[in-house]
Protein backbone atom coordinates (compact mmCIF):
# COMPACT_ATOMS: atom_id res chain seq x y z
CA UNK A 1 0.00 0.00 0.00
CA UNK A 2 2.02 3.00 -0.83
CA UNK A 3 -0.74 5.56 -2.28
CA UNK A 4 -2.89 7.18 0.25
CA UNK A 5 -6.43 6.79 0.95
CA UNK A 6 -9.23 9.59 1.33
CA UNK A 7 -11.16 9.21 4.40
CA UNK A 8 -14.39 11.19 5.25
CA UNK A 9 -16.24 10.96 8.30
CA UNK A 10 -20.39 12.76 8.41
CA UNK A 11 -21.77 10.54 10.99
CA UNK A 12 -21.43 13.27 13.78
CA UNK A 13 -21.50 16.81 14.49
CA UNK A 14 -17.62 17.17 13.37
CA UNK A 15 -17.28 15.99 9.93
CA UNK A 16 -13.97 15.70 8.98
CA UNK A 17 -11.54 14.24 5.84
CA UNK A 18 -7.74 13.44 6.17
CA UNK A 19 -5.74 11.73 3.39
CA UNK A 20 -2.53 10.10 3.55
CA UNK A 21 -0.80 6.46 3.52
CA UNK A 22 -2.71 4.20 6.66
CA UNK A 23 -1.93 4.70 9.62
CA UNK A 24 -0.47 8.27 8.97
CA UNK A 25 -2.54 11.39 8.27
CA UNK A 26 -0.59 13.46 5.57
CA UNK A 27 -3.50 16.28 5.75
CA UNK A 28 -7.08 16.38 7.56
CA UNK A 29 -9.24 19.12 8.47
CA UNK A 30 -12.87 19.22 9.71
CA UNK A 31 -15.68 21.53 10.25
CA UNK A 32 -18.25 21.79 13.54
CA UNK A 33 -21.95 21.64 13.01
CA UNK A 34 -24.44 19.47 11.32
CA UNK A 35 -25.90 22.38 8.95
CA UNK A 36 -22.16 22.76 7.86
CA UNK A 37 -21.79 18.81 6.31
CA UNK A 38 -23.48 19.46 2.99
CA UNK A 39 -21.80 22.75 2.60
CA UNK A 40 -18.44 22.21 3.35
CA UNK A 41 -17.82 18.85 2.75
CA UNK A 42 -15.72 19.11 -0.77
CA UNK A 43 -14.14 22.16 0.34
CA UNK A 44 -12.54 20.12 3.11
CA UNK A 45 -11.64 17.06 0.68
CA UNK A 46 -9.90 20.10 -1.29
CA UNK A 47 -8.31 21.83 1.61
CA UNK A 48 -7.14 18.05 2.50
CA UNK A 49 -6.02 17.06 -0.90
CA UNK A 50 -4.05 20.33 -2.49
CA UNK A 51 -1.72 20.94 0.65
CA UNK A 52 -0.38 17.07 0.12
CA UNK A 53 -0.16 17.30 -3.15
CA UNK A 54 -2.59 14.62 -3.74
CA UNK A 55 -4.81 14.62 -7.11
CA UNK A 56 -7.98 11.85 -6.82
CA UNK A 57 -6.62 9.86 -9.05
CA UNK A 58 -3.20 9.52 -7.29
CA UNK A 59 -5.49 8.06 -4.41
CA UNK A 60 -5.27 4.27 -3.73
CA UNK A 61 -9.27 4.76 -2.90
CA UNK A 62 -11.49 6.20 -0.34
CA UNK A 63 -12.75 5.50 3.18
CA UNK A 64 -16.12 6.23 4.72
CA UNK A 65 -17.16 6.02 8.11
CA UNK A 66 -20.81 4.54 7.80
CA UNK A 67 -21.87 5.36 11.16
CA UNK A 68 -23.92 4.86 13.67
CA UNK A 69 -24.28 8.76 13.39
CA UNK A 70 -26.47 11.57 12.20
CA UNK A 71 -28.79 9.70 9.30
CA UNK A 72 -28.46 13.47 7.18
CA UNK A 73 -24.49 13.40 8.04
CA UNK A 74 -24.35 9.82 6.83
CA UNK A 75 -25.92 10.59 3.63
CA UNK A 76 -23.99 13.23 2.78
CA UNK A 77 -20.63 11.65 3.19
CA UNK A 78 -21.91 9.35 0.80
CA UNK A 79 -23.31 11.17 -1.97
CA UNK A 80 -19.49 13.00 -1.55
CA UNK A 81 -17.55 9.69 -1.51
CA UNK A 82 -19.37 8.08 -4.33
CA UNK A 83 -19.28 11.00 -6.42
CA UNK A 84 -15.65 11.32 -6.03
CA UNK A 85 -14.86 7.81 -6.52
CA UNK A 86 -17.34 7.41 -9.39
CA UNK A 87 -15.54 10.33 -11.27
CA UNK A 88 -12.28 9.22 -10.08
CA UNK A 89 -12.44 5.36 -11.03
CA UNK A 90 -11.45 4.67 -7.11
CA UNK A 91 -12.31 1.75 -5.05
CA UNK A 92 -15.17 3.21 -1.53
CA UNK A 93 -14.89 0.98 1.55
CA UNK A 94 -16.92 1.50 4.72
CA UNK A 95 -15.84 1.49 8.36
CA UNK A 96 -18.19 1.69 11.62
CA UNK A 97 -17.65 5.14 12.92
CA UNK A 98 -17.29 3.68 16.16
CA UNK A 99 -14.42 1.31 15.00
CA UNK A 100 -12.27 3.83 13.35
CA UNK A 101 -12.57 5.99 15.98
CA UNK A 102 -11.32 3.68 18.60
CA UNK A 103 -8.24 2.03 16.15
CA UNK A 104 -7.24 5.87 16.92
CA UNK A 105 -6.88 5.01 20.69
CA UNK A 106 -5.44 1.22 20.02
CA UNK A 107 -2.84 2.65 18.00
CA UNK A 108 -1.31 4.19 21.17
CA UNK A 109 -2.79 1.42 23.86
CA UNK A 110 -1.84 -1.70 21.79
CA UNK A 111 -4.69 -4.91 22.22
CA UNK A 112 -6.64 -4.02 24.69
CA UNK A 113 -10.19 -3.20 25.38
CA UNK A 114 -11.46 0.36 23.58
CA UNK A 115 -14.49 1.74 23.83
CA UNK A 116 -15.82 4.71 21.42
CA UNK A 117 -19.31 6.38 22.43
CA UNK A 118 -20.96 8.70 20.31
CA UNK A 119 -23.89 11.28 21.23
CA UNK A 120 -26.25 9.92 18.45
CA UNK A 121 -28.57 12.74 19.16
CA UNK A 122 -32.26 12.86 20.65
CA UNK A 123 -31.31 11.22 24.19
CA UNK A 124 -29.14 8.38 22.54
CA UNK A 125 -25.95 7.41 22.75
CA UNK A 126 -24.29 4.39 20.44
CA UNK A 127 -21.55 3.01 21.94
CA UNK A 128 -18.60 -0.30 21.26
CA UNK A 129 -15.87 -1.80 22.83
CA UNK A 130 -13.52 -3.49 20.40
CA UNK A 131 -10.11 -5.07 21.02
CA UNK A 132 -8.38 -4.28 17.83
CA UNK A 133 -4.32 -5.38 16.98
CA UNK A 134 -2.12 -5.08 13.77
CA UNK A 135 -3.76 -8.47 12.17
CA UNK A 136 -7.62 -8.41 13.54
CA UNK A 137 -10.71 -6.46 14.94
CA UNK A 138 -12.63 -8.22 18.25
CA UNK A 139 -16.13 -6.69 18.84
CA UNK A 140 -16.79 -7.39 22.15
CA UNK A 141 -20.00 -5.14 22.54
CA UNK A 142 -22.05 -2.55 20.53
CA UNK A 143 -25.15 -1.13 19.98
CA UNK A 144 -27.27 1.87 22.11
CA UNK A 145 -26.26 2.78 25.49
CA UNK A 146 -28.94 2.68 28.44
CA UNK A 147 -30.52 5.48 29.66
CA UNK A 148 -28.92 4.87 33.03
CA UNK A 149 -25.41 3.67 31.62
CA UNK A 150 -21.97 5.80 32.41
CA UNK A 151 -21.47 6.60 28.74
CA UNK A 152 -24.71 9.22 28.57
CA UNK A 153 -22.70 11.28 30.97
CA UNK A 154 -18.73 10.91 29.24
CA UNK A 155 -21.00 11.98 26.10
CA UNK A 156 -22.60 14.65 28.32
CA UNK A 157 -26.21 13.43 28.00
CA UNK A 158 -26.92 13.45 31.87
C-alpha cells in the first residue's frame, strides 16, 4: 500500500476528511456543526487534498465512516464519496464510525479493550468496545447505550 487513501467521516457533528498512507494522516481538516456537512464537505476534501499534493486519481481509494451517526451526516458523506470515486475510477470501503474511531486510541494502547461512544442525538448514545491489533478487529459489545449507563454522561447526556 504505498498511495494514500481519502477518508471522510459525516456521521457526527464534526465531519472531517484526512488523506494520507494508513496509519499516517498526511492532511485532515474538519468543520463543527451538522448544517455545515453538505456545505463544506468538498471544500474540506480540497483543503485536504491540495496541501499534500494529492490529485484523486493519485489516491489508492477512499474510506467512509458509515456510522452509527447523524442519518443526514451519513448521507452526505456518501453522496461525496461516491461522487468522487465514481468520477475518479477509485475503489469506496466502509468502516463503523465507532471502530475507526477507537483504532485511533489502540494505536497508542496496543490490544486491549477500547471503547468509542458517540452522542447519536435525541437522548441516545451508540456506543462499542472493540479489542483491535495489527492483524484483527474483536467486537466485544455494541449497539445503544442505556438510559442509566456511564457513557450518557462521558457523552454529556446526563
Amino acid at each position: 500500500m504505498d498511495r494514500p487513501w481519502l477518508a471522510i467521516e459525516t456521521a457526527t457533528d464534526l465531519a472531517s476528511v484526512a488523506v494520507g498512507i494508513p496509519p499516517l494522516a498526511q492532511g485532515a481538516a474538519f468543520v463543527q456543526g451538522a448544517r455545515q456537512h453538505a456545505a463544506q464537505i468538498v471544500s474540506l476534501v480540497d483543503r485536504v487534498l491540495a496541501p499534500a499534493g494529492v490529485r484523486p486519481e493519485d489516491l489508492e481509494g477512499i474510506v467512509l465512516g458509515d456510522g452509527p451517526g447523524s442519518f443526514t451526516g451519513l448521507r452526505i458523506g456518501w453522496a461525496a464519496a461516491k461522487g468522487l470515486a465514481q468520477e475518479s475510477g477509485l475503489s469506496l470501503r466502509a468502516v463503523p464510525s465507532l471502530m475507526a474511531a477507537a483504532a485511533g486510541a489502540a494505536r497508542v494502547l496496543g490490544a486491549v479493550p477500547v471503547a468509542a461512544c458517540f452522542d447519536a442525538l435525541r437522548g441516545q448514545v451508540y456506543g462499542a468496545v472493540y479489542v483491535i491489533d495489527a492483524h484483527a478487529v474483536e467486537t466485544v459489545m455494541t449497539g445503544p447505550v442505556a438510559p442509566s449507563h456511564p457513557a450518557r454522561r462521558w457523552a454529556g447526556l446526563s
